[in-house]
Each structure stands twice: as C-alpha cells, then as structure tokens.
PDB file of N, CA and C in Angstrom:
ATOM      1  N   UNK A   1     -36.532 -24.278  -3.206  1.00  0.00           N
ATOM      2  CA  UNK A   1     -37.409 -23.856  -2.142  1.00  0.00           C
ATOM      3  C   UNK A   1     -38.859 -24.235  -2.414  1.00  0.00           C
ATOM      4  N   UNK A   2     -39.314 -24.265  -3.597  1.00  0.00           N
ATOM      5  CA  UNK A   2     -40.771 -24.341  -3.932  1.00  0.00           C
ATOM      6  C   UNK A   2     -40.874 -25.565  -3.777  1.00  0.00           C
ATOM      7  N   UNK A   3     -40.412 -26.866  -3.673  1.00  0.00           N
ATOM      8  CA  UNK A   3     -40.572 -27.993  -3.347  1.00  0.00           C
ATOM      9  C   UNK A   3     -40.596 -28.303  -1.908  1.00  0.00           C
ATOM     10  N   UNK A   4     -39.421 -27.777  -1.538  1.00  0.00           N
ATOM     11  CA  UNK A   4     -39.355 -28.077  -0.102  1.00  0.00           C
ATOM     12  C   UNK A   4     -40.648 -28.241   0.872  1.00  0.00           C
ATOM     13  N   UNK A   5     -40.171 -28.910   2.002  1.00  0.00           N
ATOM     14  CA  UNK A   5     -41.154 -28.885   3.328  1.00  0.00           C
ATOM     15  C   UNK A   5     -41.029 -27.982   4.049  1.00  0.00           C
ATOM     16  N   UNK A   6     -40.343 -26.850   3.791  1.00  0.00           N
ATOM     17  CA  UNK A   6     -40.435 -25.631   4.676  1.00  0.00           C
ATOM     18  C   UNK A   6     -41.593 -24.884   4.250  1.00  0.00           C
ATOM     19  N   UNK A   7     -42.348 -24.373   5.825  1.00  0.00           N
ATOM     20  CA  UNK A   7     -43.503 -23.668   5.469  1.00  0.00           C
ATOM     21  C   UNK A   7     -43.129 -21.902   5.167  1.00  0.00           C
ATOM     22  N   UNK A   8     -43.231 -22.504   3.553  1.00  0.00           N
ATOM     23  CA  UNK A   8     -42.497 -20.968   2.924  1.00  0.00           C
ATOM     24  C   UNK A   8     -43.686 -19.647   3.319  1.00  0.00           C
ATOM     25  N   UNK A   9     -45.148 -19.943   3.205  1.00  0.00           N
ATOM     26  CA  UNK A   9     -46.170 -19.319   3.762  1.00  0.00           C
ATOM     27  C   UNK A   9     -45.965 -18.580   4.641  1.00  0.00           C
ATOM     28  N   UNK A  10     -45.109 -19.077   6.130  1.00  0.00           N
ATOM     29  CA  UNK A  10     -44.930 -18.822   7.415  1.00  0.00           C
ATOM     30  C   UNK A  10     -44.340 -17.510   7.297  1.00  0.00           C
ATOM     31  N   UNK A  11     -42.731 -18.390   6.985  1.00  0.00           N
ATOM     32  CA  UNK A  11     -41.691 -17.304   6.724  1.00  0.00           C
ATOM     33  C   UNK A  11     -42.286 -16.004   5.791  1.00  0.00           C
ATOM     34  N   UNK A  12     -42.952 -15.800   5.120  1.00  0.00           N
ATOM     35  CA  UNK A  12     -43.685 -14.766   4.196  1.00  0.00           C
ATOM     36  C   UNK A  12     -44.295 -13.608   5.019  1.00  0.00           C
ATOM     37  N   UNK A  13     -45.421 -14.515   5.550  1.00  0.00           N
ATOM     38  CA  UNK A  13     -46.232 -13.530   6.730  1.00  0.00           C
ATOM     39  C   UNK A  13     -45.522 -13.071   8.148  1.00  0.00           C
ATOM     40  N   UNK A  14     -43.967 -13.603   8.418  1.00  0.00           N
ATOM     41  CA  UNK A  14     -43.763 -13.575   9.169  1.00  0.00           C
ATOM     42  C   UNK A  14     -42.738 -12.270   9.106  1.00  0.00           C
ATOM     43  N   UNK A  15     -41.727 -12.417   8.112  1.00  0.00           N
ATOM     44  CA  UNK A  15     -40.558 -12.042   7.140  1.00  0.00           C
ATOM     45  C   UNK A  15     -40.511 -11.118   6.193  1.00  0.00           C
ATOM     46  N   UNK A  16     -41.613 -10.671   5.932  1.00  0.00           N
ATOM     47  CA  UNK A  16     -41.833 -10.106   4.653  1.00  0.00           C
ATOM     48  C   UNK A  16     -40.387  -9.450   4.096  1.00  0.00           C
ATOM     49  N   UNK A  17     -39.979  -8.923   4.604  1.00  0.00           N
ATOM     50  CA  UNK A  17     -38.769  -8.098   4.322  1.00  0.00           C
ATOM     51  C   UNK A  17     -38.145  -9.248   3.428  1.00  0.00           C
ATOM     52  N   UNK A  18     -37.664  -9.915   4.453  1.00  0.00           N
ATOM     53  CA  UNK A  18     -36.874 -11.002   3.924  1.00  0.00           C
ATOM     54  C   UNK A  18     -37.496 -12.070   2.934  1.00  0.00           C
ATOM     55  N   UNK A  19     -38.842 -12.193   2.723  1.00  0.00           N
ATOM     56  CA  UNK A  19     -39.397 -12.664   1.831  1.00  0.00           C
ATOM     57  C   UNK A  19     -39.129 -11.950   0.280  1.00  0.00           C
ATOM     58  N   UNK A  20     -39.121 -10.756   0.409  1.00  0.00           N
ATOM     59  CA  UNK A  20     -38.921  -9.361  -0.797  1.00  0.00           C
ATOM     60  C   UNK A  20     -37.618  -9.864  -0.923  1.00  0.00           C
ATOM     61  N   UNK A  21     -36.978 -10.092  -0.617  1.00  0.00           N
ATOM     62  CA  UNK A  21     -35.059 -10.053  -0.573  1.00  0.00           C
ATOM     63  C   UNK A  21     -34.847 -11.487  -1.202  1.00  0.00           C
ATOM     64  N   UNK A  22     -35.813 -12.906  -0.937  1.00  0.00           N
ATOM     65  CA  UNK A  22     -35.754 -13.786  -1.671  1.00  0.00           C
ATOM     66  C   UNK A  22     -36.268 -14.391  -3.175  1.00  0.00           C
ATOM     67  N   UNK A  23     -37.499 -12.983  -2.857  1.00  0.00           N
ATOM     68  CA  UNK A  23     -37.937 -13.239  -4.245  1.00  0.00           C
ATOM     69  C   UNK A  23     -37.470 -12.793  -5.409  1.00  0.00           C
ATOM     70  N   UNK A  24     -36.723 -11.550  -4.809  1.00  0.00           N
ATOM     71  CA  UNK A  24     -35.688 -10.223  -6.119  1.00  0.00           C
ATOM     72  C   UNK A  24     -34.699 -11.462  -6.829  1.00  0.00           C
ATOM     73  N   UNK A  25     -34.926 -12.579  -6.389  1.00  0.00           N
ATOM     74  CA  UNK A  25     -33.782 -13.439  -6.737  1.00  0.00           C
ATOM     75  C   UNK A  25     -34.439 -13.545  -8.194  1.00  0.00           C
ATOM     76  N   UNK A  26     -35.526 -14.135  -7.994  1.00  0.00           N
ATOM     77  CA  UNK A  26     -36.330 -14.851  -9.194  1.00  0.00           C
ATOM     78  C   UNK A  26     -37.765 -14.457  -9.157  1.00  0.00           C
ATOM     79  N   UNK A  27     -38.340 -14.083 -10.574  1.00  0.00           N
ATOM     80  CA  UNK A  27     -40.326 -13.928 -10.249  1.00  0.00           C
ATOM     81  C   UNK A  27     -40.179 -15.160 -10.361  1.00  0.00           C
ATOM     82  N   UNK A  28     -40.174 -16.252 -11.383  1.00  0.00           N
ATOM     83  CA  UNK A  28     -40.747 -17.498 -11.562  1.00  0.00           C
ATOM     84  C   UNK A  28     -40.916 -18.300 -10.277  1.00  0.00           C
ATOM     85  N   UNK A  29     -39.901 -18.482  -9.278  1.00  0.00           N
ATOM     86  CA  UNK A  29     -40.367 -19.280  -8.314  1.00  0.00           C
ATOM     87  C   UNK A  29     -41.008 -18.229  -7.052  1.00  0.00           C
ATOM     88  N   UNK A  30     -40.850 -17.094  -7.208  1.00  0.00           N
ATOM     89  CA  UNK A  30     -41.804 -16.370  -6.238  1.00  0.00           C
ATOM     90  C   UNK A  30     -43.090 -16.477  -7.240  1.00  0.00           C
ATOM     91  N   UNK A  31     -43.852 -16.187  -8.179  1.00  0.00           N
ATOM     92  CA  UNK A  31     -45.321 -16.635  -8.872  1.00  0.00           C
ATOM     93  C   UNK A  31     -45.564 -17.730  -8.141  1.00  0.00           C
ATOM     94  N   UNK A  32     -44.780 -18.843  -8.142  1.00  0.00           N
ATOM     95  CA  UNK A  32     -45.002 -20.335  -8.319  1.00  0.00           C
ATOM     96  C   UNK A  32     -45.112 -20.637  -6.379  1.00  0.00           C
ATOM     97  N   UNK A  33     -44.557 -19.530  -5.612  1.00  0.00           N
ATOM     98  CA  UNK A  33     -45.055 -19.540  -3.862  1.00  0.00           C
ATOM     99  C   UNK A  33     -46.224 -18.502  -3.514  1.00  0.00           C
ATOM    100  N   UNK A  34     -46.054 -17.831  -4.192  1.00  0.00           N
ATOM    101  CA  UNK A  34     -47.387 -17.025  -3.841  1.00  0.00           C
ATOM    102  C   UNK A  34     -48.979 -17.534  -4.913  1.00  0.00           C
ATOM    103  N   UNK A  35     -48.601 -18.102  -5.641  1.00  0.00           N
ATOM    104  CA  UNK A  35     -49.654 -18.786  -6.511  1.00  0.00           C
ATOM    105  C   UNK A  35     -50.298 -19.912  -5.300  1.00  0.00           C
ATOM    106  N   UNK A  36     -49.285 -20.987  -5.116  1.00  0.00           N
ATOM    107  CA  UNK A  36     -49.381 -22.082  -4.544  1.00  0.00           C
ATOM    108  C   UNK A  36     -50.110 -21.987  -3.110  1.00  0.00           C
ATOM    109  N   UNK A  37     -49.901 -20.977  -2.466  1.00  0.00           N
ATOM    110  CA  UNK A  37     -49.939 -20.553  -1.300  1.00  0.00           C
ATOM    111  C   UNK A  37     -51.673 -21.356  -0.744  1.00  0.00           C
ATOM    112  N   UNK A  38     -51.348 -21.659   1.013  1.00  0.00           N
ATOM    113  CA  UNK A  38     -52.329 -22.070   1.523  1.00  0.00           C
ATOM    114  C   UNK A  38     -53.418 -21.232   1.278  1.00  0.00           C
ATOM    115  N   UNK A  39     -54.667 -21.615   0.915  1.00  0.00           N
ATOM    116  CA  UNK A  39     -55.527 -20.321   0.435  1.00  0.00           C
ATOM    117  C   UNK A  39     -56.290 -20.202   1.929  1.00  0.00           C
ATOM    118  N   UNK A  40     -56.000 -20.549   2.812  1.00  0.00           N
ATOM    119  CA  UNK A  40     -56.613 -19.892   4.011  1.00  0.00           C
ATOM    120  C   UNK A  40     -55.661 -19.290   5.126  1.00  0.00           C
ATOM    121  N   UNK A  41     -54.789 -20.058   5.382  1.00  0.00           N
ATOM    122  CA  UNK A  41     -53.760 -19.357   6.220  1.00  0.00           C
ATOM    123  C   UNK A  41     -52.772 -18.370   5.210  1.00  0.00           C
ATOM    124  N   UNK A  42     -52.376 -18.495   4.114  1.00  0.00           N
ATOM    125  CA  UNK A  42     -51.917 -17.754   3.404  1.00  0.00           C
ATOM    126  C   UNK A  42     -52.077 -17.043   2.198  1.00  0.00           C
ATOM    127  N   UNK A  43     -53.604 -16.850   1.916  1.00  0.00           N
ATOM    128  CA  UNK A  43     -53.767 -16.649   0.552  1.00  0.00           C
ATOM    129  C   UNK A  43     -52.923 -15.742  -0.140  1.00  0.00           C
ATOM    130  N   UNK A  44     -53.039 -15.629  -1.528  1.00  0.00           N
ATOM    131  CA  UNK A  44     -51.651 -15.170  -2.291  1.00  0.00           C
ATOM    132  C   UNK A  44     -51.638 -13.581  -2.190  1.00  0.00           C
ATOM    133  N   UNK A  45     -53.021 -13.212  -1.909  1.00  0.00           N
ATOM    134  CA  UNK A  45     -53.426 -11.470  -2.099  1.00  0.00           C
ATOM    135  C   UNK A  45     -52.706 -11.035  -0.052  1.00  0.00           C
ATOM    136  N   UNK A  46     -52.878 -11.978   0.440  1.00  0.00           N
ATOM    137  CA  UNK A  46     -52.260 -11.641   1.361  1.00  0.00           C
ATOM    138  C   UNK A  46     -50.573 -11.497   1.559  1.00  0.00           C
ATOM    139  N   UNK A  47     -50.153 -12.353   0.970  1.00  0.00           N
ATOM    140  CA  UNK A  47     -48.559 -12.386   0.778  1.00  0.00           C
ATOM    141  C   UNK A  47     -48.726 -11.297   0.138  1.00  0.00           C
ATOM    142  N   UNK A  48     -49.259 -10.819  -0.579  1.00  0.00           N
ATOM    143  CA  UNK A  48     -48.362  -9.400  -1.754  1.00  0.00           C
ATOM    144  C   UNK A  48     -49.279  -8.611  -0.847  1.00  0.00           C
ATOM    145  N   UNK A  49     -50.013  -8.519  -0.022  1.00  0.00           N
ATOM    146  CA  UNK A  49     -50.503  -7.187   0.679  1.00  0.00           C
ATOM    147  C   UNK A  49     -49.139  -6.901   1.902  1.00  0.00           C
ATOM    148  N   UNK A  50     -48.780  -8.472   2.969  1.00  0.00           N
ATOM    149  CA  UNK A  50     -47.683  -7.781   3.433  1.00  0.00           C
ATOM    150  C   UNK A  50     -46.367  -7.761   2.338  1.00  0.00           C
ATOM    151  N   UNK A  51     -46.235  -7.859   1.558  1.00  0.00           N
ATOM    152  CA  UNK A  51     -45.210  -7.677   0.557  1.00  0.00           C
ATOM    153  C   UNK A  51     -45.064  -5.968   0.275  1.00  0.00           C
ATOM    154  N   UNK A  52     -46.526  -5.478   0.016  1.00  0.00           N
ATOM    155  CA  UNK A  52     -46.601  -3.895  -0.691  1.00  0.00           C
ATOM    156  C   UNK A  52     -46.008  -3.407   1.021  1.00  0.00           C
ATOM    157  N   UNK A  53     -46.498  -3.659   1.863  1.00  0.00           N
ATOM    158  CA  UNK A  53     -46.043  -2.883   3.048  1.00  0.00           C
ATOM    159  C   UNK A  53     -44.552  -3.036   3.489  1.00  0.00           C
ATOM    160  N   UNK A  54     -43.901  -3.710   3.071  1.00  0.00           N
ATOM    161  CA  UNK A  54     -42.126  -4.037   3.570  1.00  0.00           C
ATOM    162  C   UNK A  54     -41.657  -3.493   2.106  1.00  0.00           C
ATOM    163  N   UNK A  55     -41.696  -4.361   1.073  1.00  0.00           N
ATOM    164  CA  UNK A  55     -40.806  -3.847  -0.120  1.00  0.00           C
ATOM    165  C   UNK A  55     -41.831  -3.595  -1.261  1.00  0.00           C
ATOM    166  N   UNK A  56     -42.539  -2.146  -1.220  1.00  0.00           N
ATOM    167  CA  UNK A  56     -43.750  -1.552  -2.167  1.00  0.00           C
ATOM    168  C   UNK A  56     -42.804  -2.084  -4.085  1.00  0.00           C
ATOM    169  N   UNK A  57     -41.306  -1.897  -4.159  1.00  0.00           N
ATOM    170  CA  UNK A  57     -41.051  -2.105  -5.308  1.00  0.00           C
ATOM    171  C   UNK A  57     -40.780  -3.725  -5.798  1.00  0.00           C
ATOM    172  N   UNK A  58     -40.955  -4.479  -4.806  1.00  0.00           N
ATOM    173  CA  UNK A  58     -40.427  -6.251  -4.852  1.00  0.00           C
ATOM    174  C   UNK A  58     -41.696  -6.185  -5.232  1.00  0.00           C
ATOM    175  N   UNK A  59     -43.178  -5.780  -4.211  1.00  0.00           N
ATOM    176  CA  UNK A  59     -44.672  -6.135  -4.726  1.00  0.00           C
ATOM    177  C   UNK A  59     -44.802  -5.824  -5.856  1.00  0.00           C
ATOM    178  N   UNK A  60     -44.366  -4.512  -6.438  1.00  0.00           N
ATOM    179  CA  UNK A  60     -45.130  -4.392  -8.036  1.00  0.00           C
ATOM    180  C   UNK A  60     -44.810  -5.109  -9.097  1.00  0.00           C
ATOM    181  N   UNK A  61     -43.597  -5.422  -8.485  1.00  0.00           N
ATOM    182  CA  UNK A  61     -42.989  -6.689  -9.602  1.00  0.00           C
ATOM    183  C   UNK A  61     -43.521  -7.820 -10.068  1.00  0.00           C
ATOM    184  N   UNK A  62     -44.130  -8.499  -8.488  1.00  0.00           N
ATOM    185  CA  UNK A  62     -44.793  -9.673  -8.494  1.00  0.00           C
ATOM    186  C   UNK A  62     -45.968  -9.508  -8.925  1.00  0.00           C
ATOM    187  N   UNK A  63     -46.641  -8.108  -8.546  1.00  0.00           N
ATOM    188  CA  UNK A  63     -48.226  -7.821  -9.153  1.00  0.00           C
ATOM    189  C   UNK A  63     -48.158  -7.738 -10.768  1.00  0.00           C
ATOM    190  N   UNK A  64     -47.092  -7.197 -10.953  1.00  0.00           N
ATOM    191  CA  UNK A  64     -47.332  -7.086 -12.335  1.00  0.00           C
ATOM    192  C   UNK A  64     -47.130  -8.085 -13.096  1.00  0.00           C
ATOM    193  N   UNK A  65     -46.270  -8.873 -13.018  1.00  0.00           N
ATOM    194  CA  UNK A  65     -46.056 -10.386 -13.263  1.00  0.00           C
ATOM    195  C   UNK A  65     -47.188 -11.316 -13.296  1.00  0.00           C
ATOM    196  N   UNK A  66     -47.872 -11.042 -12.316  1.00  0.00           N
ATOM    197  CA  UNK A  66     -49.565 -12.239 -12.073  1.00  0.00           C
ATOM    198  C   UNK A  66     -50.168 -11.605 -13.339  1.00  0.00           C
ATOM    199  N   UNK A  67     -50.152  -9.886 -13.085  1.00  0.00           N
ATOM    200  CA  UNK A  67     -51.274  -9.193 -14.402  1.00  0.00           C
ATOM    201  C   UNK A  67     -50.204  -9.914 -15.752  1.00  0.00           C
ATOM    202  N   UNK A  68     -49.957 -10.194 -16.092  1.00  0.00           N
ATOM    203  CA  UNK A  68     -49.177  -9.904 -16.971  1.00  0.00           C
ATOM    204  C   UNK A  68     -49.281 -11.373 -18.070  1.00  0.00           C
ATOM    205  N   UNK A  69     -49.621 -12.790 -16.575  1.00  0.00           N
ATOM    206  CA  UNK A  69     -49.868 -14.089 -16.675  1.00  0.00           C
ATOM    207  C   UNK A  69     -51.220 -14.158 -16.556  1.00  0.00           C
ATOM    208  N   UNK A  70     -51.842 -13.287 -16.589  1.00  0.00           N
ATOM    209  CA  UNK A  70     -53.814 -13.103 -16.665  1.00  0.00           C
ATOM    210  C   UNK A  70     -54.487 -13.636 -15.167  1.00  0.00           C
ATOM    211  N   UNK A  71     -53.811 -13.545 -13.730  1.00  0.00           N
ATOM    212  CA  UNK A  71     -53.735 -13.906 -12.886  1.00  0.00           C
ATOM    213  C   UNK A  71     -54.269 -12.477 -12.131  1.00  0.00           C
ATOM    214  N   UNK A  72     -55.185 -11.875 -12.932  1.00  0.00           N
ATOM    215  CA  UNK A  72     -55.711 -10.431 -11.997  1.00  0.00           C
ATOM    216  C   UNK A  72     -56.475 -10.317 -11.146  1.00  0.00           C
ATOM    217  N   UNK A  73     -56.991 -11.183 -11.097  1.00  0.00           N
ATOM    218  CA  UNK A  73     -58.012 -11.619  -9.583  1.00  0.00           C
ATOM    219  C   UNK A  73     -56.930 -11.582  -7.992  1.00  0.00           C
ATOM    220  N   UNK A  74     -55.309 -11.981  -8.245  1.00  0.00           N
ATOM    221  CA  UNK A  74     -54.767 -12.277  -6.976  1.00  0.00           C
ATOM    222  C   UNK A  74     -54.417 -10.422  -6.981  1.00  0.00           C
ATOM    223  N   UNK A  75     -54.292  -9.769  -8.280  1.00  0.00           N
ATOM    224  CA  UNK A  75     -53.429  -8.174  -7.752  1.00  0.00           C
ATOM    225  C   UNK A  75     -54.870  -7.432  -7.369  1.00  0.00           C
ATOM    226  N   UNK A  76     -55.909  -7.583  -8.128  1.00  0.00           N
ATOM    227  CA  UNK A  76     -56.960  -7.015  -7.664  1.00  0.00           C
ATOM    228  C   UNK A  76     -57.661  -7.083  -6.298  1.00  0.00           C
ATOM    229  N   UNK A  77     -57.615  -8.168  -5.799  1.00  0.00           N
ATOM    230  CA  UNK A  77     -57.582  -8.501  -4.500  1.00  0.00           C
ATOM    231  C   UNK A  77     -56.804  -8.100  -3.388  1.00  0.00           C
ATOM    232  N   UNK A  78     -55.302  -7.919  -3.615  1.00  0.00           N
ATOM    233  CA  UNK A  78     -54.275  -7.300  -2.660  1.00  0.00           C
ATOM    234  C   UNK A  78     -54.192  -5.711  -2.642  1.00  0.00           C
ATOM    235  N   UNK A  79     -54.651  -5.080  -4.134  1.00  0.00           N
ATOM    236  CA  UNK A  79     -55.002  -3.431  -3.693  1.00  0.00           C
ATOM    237  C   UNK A  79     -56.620  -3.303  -3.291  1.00  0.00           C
ATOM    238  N   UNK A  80     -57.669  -4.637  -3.216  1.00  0.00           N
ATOM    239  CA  UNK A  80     -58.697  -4.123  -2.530  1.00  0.00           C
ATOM    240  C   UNK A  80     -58.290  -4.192  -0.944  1.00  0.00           C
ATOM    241  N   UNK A  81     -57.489  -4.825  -0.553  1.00  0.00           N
ATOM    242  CA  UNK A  81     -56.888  -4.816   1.026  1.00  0.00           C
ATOM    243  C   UNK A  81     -56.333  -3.605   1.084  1.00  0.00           C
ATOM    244  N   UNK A  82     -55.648  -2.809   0.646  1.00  0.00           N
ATOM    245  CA  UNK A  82     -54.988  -1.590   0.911  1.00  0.00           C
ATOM    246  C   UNK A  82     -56.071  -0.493   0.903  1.00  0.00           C
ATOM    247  N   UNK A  83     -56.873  -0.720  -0.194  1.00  0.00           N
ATOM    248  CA  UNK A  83     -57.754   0.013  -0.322  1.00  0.00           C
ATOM    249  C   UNK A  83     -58.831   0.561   1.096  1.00  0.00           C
ATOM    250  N   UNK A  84     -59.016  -0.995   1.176  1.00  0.00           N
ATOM    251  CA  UNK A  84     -59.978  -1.305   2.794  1.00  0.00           C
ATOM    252  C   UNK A  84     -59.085  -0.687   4.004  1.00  0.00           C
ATOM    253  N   UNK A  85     -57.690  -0.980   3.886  1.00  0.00           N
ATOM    254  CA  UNK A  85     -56.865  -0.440   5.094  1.00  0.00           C
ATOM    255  C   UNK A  85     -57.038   0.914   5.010  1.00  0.00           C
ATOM    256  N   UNK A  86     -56.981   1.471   4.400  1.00  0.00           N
ATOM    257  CA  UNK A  86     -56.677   3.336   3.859  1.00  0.00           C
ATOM    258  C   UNK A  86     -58.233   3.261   4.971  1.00  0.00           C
ATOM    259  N   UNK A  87     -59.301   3.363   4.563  1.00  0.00           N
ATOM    260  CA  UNK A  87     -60.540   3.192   4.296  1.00  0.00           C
ATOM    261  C   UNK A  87     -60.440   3.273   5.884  1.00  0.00           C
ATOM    262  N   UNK A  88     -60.729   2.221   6.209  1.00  0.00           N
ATOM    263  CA  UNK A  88     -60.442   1.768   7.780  1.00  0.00           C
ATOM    264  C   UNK A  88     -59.714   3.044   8.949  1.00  0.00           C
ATOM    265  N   UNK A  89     -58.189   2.712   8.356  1.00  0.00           N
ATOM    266  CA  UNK A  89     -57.394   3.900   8.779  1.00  0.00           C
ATOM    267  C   UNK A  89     -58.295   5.164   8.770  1.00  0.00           C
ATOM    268  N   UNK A  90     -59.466   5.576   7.729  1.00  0.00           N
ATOM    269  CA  UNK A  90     -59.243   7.043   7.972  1.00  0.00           C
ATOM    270  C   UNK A  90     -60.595   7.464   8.501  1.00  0.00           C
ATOM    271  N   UNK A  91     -61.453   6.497   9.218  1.00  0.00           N
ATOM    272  CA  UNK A  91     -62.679   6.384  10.064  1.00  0.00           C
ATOM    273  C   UNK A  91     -62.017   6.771  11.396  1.00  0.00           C
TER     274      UNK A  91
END
C-alpha cells in the first residue's frame, strides 16, 4: 500500500474507521503513511487527530510509536488539535 498510487491520504480523512482497522495490521507501514503524508491536504497530526476520534486505542499506538522514534512534534501537534477542539467546544 505505501507504494501504491492510491491516494492513501484520502481514504484516511475520509475512512478513518477503516483507516484504524488497516493500520492494527502493521505500525511500520502505518508510521511510514502517516509520516509521508501530503503536508497540506493531509498532514500527519491530522490523520492521528481523525484517527483519536474513530479508534482513540489504534491512535495511541501510532502516537506512541512516532514518540518512541523521536517524531514528537507530529503527537504533540495532534493533542494540540484536541486540545483547541475541547477549547473551542466549550466557548
């Protein structure tokens, strides 16, 4: 899949559910799509922000995995979106 010409991005933001359900397969090639990811139509903090909202236990996996590869800028970024949503939400 990580090679392919399918816009895996799409299916992500589109799918999430089903994005969570493909990644439980493997972290290495989910890191290697959410790493890769278009950084404007898809940046990676966005995939794991709709990720925490469909499958909260598929996201911590992947968050913890980036922390884990010294990649803390993409998890720090996806709980400042939740953070901002809460935030938002409670104005």
């Amino acid at each position: 899949m990580v090679g392919s010409q399918f816009p895996l991005e799409g299916l992500i933001l589109a799918q999430p559910e089903a994005a969570a359900s493909i990644f439980a397969s493997d972290a290495q090639p989910s890191i290697a799509i959410v790493r890769n990811s278009d950084p404007f139509l898809a940046p990676p903090w966005r995939i794991i922000y709709r990720m925490i909202n469909s499958d909260p236990s598929q996201a911590v996996k992947i968050m913890s995995e980036f922390h884990r590869i010294g990649e803390t800028v993409i998890v720090a970024e996806a709980l400042a979106q939740i953070a901002y949503d809460r935030n938002r939400l409670e104005r």
